[in-house]
PDB file of N, CA and C in Angstrom:
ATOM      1  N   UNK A   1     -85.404  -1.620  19.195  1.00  0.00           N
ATOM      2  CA  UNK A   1     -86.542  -2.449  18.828  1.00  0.00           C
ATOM      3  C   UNK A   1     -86.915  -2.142  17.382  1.00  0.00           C
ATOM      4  N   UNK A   2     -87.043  -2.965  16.578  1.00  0.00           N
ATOM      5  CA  UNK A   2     -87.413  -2.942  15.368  1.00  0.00           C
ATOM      6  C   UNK A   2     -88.931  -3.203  14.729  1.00  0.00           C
ATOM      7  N   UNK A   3     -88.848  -1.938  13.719  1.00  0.00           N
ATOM      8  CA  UNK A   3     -90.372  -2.060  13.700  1.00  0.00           C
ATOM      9  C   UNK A   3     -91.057  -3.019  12.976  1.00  0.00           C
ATOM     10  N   UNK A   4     -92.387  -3.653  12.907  1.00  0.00           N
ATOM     11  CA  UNK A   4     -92.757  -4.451  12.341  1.00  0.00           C
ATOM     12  C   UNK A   4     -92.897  -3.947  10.329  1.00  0.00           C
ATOM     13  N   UNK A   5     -92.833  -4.715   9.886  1.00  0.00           N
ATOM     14  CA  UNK A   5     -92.835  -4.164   8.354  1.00  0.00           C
ATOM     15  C   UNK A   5     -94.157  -4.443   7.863  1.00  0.00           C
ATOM     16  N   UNK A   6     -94.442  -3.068   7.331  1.00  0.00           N
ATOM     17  CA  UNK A   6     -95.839  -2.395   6.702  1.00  0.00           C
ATOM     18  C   UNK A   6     -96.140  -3.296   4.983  1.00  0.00           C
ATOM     19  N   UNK A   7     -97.275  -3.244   4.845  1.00  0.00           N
ATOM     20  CA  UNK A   7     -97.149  -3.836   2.812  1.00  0.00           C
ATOM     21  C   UNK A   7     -98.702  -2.957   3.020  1.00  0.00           C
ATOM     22  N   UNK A   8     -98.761  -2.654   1.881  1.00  0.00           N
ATOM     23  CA  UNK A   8     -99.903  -2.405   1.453  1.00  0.00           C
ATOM     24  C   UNK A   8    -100.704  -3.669   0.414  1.00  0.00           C
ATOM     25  N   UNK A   9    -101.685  -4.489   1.019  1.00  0.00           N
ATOM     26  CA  UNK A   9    -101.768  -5.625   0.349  1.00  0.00           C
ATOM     27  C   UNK A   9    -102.877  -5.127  -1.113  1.00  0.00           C
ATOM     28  N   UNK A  10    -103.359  -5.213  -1.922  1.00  0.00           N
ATOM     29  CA  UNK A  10    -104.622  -4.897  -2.875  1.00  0.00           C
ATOM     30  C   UNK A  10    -104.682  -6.490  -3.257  1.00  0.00           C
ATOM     31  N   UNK A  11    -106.210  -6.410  -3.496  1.00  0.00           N
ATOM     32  CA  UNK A  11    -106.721  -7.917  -3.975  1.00  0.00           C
ATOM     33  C   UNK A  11    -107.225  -7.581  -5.200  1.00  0.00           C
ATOM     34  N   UNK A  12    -106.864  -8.950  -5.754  1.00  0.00           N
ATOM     35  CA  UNK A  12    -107.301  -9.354  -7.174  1.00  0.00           C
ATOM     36  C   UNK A  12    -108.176  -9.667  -7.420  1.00  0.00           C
ATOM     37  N   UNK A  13    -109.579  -9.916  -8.382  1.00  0.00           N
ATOM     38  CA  UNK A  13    -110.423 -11.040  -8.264  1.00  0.00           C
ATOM     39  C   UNK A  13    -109.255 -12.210  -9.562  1.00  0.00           C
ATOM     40  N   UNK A  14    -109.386 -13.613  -9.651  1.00  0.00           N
ATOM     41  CA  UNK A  14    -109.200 -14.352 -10.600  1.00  0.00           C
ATOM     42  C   UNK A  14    -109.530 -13.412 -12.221  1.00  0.00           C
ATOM     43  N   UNK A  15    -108.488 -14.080 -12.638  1.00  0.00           N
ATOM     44  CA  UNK A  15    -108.772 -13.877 -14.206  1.00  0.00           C
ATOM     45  C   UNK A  15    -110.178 -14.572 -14.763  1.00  0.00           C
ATOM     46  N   UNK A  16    -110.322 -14.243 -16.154  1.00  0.00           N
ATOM     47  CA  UNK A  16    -111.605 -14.975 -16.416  1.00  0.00           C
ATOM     48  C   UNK A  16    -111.565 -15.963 -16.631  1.00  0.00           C
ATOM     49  N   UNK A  17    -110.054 -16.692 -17.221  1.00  0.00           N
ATOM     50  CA  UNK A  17    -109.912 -17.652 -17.855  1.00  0.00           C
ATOM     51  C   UNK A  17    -109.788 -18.540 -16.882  1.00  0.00           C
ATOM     52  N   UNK A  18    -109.361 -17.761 -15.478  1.00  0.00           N
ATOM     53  CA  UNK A  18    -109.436 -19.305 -14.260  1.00  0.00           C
ATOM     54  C   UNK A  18    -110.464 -19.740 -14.204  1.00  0.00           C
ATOM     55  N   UNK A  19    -111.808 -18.347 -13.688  1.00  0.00           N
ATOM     56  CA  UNK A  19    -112.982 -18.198 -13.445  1.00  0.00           C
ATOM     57  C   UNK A  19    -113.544 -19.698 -14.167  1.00  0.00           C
ATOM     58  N   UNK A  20    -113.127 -19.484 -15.717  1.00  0.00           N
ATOM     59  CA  UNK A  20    -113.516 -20.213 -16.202  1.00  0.00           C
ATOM     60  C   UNK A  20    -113.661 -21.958 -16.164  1.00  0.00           C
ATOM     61  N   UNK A  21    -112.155 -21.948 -16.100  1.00  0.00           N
ATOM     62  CA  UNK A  21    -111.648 -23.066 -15.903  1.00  0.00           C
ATOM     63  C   UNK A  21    -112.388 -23.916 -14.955  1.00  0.00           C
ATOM     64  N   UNK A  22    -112.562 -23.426 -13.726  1.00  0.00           N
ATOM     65  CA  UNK A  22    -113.466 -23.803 -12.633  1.00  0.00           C
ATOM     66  C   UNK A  22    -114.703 -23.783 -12.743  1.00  0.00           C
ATOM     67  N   UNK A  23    -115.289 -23.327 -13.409  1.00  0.00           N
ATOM     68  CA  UNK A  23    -116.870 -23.512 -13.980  1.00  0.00           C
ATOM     69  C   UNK A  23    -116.903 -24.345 -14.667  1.00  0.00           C
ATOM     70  N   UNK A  24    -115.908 -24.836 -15.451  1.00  0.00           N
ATOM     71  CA  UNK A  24    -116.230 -25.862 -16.382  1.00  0.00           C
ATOM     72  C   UNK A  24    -115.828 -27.269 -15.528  1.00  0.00           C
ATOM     73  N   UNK A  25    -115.206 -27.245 -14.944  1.00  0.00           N
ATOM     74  CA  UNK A  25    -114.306 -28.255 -13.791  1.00  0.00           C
ATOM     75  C   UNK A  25    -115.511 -28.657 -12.746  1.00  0.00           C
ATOM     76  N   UNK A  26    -116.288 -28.023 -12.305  1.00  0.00           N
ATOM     77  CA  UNK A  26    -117.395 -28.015 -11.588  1.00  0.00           C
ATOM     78  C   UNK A  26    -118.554 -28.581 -11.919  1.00  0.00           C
ATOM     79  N   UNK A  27    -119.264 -27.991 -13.016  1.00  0.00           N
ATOM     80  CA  UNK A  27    -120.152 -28.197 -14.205  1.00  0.00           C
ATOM     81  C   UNK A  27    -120.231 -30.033 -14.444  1.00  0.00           C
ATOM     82  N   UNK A  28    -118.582 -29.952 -14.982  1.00  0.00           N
ATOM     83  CA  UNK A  28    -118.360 -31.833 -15.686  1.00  0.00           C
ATOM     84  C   UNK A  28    -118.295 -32.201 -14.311  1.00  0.00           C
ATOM     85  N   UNK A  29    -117.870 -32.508 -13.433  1.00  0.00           N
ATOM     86  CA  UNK A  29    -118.110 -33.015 -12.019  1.00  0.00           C
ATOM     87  C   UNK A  29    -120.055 -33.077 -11.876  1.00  0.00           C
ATOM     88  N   UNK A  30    -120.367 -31.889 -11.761  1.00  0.00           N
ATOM     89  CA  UNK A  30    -121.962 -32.121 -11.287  1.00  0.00           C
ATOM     90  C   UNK A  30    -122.926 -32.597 -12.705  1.00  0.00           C
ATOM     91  N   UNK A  31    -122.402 -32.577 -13.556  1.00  0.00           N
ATOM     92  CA  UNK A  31    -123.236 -33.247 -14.537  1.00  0.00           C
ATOM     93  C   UNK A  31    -122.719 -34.912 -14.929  1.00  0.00           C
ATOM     94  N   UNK A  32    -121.698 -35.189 -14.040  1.00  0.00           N
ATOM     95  CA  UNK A  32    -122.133 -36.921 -14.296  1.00  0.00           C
ATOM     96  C   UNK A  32    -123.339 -37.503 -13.575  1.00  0.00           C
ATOM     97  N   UNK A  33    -123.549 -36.709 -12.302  1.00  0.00           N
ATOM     98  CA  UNK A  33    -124.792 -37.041 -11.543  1.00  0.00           C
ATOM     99  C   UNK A  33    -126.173 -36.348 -12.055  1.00  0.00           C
ATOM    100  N   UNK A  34    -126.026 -35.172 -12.749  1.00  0.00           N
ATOM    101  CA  UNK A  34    -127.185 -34.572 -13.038  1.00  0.00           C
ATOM    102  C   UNK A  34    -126.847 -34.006 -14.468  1.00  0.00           C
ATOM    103  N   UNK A  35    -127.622 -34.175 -15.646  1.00  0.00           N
ATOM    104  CA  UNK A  35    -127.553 -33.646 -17.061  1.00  0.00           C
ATOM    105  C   UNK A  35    -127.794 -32.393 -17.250  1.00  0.00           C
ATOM    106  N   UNK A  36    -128.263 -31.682 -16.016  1.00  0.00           N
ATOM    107  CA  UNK A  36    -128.614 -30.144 -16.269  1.00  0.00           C
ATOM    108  C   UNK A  36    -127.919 -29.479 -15.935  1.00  0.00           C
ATOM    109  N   UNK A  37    -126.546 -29.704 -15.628  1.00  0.00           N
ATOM    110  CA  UNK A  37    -125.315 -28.689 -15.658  1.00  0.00           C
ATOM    111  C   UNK A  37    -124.435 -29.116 -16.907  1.00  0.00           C
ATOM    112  N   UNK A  38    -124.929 -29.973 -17.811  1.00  0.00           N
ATOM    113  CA  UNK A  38    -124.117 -30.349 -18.989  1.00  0.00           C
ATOM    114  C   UNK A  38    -124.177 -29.006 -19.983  1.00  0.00           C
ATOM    115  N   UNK A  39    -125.165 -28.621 -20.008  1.00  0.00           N
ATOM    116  CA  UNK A  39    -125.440 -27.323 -21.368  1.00  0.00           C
ATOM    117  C   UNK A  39    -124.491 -26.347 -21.120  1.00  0.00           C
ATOM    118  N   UNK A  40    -123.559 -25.905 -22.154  1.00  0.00           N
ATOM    119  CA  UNK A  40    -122.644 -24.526 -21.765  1.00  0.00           C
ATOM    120  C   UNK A  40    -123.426 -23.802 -21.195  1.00  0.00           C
ATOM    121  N   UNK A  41    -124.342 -23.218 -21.934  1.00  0.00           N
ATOM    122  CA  UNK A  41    -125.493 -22.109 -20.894  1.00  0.00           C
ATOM    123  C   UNK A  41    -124.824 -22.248 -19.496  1.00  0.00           C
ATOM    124  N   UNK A  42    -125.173 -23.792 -18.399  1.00  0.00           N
ATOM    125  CA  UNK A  42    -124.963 -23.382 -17.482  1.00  0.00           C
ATOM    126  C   UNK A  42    -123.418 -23.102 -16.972  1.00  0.00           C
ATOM    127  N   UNK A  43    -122.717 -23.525 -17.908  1.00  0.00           N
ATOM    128  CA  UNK A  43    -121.201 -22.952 -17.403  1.00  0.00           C
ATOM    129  C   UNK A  43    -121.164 -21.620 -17.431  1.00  0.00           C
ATOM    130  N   UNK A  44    -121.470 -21.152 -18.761  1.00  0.00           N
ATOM    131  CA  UNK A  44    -121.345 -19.966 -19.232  1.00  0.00           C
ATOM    132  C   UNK A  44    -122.252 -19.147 -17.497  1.00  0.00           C
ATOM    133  N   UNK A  45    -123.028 -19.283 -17.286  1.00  0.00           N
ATOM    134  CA  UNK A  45    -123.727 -19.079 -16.074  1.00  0.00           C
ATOM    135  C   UNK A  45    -122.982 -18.863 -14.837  1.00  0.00           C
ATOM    136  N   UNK A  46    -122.380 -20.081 -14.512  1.00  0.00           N
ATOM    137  CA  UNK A  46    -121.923 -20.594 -13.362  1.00  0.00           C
ATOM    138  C   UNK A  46    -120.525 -19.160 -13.235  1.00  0.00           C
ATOM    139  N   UNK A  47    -119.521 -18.989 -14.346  1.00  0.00           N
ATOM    140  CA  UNK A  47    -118.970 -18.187 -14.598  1.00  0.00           C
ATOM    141  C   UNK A  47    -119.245 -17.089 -14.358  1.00  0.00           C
ATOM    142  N   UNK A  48    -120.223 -16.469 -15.166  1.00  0.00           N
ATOM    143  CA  UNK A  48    -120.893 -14.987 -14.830  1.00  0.00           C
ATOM    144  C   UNK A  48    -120.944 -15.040 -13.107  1.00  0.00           C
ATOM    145  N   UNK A  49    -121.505 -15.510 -12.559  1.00  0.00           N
ATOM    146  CA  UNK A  49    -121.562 -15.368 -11.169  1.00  0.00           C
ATOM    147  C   UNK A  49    -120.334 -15.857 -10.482  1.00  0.00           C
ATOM    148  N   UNK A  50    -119.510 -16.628 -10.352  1.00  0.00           N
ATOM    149  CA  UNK A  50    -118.550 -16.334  -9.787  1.00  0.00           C
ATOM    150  C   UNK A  50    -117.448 -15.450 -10.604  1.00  0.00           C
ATOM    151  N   UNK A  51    -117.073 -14.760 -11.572  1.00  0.00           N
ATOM    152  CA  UNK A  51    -116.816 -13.599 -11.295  1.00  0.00           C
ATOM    153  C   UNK A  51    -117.378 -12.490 -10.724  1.00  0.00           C
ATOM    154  N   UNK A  52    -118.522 -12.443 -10.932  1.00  0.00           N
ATOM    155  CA  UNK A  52    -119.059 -11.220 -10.256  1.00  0.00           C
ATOM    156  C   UNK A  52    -118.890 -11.175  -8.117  1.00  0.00           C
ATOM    157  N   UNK A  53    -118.556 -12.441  -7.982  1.00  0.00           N
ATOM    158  CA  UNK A  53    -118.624 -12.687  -7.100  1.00  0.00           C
ATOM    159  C   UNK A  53    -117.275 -12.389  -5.986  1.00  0.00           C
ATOM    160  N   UNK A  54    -116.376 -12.936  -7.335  1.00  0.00           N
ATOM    161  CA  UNK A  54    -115.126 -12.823  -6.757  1.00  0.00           C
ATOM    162  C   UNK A  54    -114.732 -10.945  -6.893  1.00  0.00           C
ATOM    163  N   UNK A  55    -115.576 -10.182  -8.043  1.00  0.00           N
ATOM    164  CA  UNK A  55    -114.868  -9.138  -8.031  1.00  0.00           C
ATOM    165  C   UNK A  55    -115.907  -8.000  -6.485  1.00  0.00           C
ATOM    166  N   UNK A  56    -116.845  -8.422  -6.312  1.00  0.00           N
ATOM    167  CA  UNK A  56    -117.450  -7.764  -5.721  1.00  0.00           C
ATOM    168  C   UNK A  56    -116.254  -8.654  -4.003  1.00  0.00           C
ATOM    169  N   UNK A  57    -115.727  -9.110  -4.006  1.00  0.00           N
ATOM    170  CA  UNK A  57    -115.096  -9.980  -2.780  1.00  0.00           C
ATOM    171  C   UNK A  57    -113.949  -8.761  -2.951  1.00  0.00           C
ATOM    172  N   UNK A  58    -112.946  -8.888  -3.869  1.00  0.00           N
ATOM    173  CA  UNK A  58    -111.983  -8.124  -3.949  1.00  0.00           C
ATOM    174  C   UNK A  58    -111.928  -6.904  -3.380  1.00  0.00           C
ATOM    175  N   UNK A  59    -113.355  -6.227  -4.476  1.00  0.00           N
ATOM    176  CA  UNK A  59    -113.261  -4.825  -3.985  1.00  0.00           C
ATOM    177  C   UNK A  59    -113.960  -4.616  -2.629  1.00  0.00           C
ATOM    178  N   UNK A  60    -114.469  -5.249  -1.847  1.00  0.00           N
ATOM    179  CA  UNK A  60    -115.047  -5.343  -0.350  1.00  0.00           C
ATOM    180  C   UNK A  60    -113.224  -5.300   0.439  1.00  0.00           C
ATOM    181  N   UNK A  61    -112.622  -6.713   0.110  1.00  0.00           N
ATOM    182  CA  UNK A  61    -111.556  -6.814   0.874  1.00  0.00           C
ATOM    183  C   UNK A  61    -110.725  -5.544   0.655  1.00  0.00           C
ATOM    184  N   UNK A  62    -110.476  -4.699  -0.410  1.00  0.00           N
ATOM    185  CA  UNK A  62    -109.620  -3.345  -0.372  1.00  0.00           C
ATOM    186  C   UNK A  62    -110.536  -2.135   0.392  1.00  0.00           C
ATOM    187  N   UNK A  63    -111.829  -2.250   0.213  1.00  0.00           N
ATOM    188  CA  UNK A  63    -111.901  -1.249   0.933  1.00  0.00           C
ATOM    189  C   UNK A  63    -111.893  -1.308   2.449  1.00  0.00           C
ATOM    190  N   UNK A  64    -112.144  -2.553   2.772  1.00  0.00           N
ATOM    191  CA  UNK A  64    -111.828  -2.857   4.353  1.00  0.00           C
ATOM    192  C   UNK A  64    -110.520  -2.824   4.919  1.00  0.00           C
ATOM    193  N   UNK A  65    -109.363  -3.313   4.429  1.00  0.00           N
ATOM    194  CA  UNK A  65    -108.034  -3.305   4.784  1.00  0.00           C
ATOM    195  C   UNK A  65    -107.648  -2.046   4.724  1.00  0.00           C
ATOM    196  N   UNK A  66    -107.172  -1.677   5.842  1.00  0.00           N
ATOM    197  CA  UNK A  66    -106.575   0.123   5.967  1.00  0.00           C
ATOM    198  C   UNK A  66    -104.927  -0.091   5.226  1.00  0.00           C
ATOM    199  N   UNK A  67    -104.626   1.130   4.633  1.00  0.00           N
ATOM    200  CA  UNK A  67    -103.139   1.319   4.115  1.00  0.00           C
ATOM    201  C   UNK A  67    -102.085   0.470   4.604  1.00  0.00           C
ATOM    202  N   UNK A  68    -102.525   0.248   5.779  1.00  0.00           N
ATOM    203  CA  UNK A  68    -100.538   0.230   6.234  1.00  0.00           C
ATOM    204  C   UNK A  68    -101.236  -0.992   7.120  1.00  0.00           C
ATOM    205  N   UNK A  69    -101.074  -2.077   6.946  1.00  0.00           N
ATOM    206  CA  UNK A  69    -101.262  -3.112   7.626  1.00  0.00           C
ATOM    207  C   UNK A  69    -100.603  -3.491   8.268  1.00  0.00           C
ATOM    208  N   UNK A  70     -99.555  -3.847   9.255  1.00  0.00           N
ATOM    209  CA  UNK A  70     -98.348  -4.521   9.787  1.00  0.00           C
ATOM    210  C   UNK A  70     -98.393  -6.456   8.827  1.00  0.00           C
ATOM    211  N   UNK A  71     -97.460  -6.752   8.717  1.00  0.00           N
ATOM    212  CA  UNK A  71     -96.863  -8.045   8.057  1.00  0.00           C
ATOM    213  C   UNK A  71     -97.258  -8.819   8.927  1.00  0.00           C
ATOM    214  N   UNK A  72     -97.794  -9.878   9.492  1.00  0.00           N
ATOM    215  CA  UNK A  72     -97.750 -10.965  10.711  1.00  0.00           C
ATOM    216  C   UNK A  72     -97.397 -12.122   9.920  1.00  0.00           C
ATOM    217  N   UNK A  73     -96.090 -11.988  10.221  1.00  0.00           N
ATOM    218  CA  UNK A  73     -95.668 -13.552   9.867  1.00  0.00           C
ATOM    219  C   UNK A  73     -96.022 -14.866  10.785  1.00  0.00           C
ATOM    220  N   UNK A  74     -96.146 -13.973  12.434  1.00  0.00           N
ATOM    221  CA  UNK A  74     -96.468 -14.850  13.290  1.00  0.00           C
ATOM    222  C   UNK A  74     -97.400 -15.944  13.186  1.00  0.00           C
ATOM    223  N   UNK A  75     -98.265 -15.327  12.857  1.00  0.00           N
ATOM    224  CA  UNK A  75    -100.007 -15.612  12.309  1.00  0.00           C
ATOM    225  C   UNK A  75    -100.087 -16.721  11.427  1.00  0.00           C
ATOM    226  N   UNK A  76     -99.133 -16.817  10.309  1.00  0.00           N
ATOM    227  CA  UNK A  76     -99.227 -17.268   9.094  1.00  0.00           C
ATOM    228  C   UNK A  76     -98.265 -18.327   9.463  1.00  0.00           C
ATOM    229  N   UNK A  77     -97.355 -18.392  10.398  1.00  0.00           N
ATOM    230  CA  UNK A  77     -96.385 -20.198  10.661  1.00  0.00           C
ATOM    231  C   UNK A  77     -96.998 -20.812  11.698  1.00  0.00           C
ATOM    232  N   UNK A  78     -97.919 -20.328  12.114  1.00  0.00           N
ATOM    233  CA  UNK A  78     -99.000 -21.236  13.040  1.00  0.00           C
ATOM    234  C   UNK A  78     -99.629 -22.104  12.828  1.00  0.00           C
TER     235      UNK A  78
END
């Protein structure tokens, strides 16, 4: 019987420049309906918090996942 194969996964948060990308992608989307997400301010904003968001996600998800995880491929072609 063969054993299932171990990974040690670590999470990333996004780069800034995605971070970014998507704040600004978001921003021009909600400011054709509303002018008060037009000002960089609020990109520049929108940014600050989802990085902080995504890095505080990251480092939650590593410290929760133990070392040696088993692989479930099963899981994942479902």
């Amino acid at each position: 019987m063969s054993k299932t194969p171990r990974v040690k996964v670590k999470y990333v948060p996004p780069s800034l420049e995605a971070i970014d990308l998507v704040a600004k992608a978001v921003c021009e989307q909600l400011g054709q309906e509303n002018p008060a997400f037009r000002p960089p301010k609020v990109v520049q904003d929108l940014a600050a918090f989802l990085n902080l968001i995504a890095r505080i996600q990251a480092q939650r998800l590593n410290q929760n996942s133990s070392a040696d995880q088993p692989l479930d491929n099963k899981a994942q072609s479902t």
